[in-house]
N, C-alpha and C. Protein backbone atom coordinates (compact mmCIF):
# COMPACT_ATOMS: atom_id res chain seq x y z
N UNK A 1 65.14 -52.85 117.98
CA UNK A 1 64.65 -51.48 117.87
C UNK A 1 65.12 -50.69 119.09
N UNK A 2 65.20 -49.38 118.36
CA UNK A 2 65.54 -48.60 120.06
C UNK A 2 64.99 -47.97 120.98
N UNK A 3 64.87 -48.95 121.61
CA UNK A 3 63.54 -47.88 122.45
C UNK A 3 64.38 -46.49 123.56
N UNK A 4 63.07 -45.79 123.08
CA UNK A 4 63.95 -44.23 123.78
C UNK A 4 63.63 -43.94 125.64
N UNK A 5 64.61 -43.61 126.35
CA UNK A 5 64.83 -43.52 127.22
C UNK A 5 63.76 -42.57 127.91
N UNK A 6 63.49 -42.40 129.27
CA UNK A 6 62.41 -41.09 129.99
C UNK A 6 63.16 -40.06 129.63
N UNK A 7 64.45 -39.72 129.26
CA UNK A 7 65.37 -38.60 129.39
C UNK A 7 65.79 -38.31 127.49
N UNK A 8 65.21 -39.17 126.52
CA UNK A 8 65.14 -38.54 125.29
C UNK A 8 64.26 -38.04 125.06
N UNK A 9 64.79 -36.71 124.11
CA UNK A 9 63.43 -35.86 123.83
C UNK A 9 63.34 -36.34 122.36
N UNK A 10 61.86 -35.86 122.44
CA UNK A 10 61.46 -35.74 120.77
C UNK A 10 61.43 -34.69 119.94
N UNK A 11 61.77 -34.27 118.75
CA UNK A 11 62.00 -33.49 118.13
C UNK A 11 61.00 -33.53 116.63
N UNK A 12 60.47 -32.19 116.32
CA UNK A 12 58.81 -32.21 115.59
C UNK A 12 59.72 -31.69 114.10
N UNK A 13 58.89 -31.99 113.20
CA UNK A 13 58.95 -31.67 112.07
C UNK A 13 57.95 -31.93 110.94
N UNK A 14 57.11 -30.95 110.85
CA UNK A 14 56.14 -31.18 109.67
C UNK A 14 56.81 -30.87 107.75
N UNK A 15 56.57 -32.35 107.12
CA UNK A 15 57.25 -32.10 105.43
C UNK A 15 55.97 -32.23 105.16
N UNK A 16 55.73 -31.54 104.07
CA UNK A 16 54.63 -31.69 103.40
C UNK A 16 55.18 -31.72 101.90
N UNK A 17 53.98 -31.39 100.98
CA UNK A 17 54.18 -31.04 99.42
C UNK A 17 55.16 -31.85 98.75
N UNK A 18 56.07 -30.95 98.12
CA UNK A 18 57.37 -31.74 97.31
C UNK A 18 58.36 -32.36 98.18
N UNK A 19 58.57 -31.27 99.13
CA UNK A 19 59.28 -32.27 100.03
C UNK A 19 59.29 -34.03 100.56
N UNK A 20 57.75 -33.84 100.69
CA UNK A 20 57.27 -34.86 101.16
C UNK A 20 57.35 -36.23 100.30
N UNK A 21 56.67 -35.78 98.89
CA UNK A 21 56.82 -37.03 97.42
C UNK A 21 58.10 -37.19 97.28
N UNK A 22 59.38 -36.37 97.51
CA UNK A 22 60.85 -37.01 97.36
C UNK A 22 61.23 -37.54 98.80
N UNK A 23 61.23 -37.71 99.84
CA UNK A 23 61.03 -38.32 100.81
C UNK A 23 60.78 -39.33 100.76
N UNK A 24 59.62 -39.39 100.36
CA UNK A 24 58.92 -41.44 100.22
C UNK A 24 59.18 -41.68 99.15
N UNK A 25 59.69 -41.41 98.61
CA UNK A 25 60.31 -41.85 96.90
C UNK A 25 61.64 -42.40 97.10
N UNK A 26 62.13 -42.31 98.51
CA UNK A 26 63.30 -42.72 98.55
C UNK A 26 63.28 -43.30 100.15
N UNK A 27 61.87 -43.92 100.49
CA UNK A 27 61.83 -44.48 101.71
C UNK A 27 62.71 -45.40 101.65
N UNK A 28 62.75 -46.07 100.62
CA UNK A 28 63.21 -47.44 100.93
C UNK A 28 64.71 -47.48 101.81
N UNK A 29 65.20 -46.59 101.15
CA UNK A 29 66.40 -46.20 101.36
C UNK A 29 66.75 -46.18 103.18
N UNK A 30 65.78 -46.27 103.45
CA UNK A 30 65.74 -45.94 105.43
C UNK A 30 65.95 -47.39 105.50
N UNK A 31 65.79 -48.58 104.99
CA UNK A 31 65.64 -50.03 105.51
C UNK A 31 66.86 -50.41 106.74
N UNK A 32 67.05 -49.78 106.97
CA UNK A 32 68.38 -50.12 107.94
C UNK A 32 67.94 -49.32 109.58
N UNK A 33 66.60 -48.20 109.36
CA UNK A 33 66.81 -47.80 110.40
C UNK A 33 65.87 -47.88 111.23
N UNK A 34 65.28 -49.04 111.44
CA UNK A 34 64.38 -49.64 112.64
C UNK A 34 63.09 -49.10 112.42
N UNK A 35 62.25 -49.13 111.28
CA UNK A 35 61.19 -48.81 111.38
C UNK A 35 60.45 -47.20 110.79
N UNK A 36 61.99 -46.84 110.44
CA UNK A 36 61.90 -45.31 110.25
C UNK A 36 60.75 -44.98 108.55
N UNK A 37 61.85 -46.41 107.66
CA UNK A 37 61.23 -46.80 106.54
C UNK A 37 59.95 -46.60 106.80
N UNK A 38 59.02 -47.25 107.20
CA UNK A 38 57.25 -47.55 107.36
C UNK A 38 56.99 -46.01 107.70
N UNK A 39 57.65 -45.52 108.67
CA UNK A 39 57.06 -44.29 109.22
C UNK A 39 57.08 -43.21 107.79
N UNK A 40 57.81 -43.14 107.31
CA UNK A 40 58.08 -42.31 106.31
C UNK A 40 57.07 -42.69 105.45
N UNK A 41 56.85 -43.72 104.85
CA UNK A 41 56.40 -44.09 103.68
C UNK A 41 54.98 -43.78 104.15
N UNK A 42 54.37 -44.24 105.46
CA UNK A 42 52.67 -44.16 106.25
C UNK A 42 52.64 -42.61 106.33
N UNK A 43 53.71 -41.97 106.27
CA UNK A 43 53.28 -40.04 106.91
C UNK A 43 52.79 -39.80 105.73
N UNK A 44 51.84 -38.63 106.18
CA UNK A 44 51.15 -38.08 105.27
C UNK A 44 50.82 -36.79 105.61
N UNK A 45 51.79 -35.97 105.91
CA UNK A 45 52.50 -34.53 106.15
C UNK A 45 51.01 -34.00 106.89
N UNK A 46 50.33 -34.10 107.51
CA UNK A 46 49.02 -33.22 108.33
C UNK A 46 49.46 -32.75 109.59
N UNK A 47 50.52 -33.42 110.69
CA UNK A 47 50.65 -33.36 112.23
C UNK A 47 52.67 -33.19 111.44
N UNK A 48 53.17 -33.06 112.53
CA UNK A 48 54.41 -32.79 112.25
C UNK A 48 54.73 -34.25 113.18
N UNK A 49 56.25 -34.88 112.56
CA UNK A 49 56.47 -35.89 112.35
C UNK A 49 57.31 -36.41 113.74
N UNK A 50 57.08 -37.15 114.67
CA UNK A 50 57.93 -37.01 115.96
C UNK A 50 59.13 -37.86 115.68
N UNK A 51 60.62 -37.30 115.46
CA UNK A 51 62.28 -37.88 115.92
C UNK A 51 62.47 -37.29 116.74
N UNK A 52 63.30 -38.82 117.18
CA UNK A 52 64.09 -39.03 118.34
C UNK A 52 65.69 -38.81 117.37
N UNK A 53 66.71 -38.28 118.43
CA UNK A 53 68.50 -37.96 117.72
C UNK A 53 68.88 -39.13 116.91
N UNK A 54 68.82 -40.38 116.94
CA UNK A 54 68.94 -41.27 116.11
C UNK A 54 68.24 -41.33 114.84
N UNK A 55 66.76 -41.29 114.79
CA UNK A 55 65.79 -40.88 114.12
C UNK A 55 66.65 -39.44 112.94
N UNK A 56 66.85 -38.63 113.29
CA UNK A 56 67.40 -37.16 112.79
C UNK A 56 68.80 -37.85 111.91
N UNK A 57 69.57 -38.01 113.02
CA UNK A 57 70.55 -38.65 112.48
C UNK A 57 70.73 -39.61 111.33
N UNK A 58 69.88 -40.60 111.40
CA UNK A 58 69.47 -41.20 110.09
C UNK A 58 69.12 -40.88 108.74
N UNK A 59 68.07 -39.88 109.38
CA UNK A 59 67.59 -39.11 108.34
C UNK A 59 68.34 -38.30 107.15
N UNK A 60 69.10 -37.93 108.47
CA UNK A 60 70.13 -36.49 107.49
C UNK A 60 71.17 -37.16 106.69
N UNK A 61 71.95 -38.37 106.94
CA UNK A 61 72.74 -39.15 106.45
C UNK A 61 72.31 -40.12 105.34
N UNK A 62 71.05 -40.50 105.30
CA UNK A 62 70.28 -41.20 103.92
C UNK A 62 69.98 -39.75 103.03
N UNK A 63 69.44 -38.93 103.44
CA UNK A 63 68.70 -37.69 102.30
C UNK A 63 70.18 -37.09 101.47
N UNK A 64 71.49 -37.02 102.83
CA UNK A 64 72.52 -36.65 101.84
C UNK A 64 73.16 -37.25 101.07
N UNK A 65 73.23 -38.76 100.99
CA UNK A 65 73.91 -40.14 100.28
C UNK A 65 73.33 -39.89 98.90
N UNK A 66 71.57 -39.73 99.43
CA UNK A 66 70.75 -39.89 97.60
C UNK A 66 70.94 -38.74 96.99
N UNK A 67 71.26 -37.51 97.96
CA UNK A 67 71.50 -36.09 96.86
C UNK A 67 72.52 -36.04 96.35
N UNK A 68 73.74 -36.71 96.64
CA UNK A 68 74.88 -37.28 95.99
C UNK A 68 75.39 -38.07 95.26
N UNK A 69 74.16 -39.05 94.55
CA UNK A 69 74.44 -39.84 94.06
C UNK A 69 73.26 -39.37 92.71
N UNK A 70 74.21 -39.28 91.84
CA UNK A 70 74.04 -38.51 90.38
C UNK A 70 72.45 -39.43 89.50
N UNK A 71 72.61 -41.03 90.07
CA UNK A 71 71.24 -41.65 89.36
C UNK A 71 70.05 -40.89 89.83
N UNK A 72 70.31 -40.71 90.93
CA UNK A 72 69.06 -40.41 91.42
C UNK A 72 68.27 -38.75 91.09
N UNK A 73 69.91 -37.64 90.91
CA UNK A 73 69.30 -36.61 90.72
C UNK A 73 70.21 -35.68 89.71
N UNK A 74 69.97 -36.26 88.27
CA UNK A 74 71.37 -35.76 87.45
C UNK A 74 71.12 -34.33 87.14
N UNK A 75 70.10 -34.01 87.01
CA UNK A 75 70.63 -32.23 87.39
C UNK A 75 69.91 -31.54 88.14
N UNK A 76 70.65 -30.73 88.88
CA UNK A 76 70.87 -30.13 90.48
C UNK A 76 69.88 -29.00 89.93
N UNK A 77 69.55 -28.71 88.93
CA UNK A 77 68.61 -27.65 88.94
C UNK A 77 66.75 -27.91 88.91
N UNK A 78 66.91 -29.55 88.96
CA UNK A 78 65.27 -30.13 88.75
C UNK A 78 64.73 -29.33 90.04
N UNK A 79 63.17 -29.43 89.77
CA UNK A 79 62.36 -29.63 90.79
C UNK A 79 62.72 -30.27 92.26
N UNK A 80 62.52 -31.50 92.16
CA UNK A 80 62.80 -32.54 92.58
C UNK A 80 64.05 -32.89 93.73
N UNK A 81 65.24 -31.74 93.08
CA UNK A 81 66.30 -31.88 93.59
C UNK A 81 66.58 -30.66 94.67
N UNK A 82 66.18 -29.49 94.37
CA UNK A 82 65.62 -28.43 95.04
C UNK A 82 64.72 -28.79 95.89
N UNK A 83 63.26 -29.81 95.93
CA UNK A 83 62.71 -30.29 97.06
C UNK A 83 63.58 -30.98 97.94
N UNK A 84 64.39 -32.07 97.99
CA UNK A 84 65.13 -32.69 98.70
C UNK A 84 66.30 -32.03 99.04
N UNK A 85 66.76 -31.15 98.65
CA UNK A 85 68.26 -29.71 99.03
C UNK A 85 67.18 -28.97 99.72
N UNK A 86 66.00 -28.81 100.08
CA UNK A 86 65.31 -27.86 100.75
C UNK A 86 65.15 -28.78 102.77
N UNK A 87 64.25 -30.00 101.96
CA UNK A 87 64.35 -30.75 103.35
C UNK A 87 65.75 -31.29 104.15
N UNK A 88 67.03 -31.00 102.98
CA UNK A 88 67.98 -31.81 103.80
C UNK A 88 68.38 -30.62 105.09
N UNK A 89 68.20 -29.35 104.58
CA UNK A 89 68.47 -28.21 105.14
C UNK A 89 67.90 -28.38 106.71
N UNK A 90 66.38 -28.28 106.53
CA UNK A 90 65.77 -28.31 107.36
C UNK A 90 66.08 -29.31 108.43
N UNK A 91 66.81 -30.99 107.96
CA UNK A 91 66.87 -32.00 108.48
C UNK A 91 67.94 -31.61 109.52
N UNK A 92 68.77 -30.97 108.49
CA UNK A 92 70.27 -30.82 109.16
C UNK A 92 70.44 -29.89 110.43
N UNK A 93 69.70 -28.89 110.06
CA UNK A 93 68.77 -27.69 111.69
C UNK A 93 68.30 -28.48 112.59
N UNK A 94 67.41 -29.18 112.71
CA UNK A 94 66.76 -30.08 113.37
C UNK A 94 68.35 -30.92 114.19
N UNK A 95 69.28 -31.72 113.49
CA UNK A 95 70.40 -32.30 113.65
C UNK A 95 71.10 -31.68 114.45
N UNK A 96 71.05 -29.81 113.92
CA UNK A 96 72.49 -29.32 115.03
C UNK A 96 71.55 -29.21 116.51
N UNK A 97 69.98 -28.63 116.31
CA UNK A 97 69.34 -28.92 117.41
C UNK A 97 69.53 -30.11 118.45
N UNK A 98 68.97 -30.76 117.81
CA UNK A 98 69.22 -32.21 118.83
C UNK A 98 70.55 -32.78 119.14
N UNK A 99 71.87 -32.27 118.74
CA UNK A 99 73.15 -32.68 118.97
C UNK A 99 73.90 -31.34 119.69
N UNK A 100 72.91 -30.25 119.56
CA UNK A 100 73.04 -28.79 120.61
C UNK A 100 75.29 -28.65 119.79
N UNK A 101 75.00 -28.51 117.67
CA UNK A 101 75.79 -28.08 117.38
C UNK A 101 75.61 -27.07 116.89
């Protein structure tokens, strides 16, 4: 696991609602990133969610794999798919933040 340095910051983000049910609908999908899985799947959108740049990074790179991959969301006009094109947005802000792009 990675533990974060005195000199990484943390970076806040509260998902709630739809965002939130397509999120953990596709926790599993984090299994690779140290724990991120559990965190996701245990949040329960009330406090905003503390990442670290790895953390972000992860994030934004799993949410865009599953919005690209047609099983998961065969038409771009669902609900569903509009919740997760809403948070990837947000993820990806957060991303240029913490990578200061």
């Amino acid at each position: 696991m990675i533990k974060p340095g005195r000199n990484d910051k943390k970076y806040f983000i509260l998902i709630t609602g739809d965002e939130l049910d397509e999120l953990q609908e596709h926790a599993w999908d984090f299994t690779e990133c140290y724990g991120l899985n559990r965190r996701i799947y245990n949040y329960k959108g009330k406090r905003p969610m503390g990442l670290y740049r790895w953390d972000i990074e992860a994030m934004k790179e799993v949410i865009g794999i599953v919005m690209e991959d047609p099983k998961n969301y065969p038409n771009k006009n669902s609900p569903e798919y509009q919740a997760i094109s809403r948070l990837y947005t947000r993820v990806h802000e957060l991303y240029r933040e913490a990578f200061n792009e």
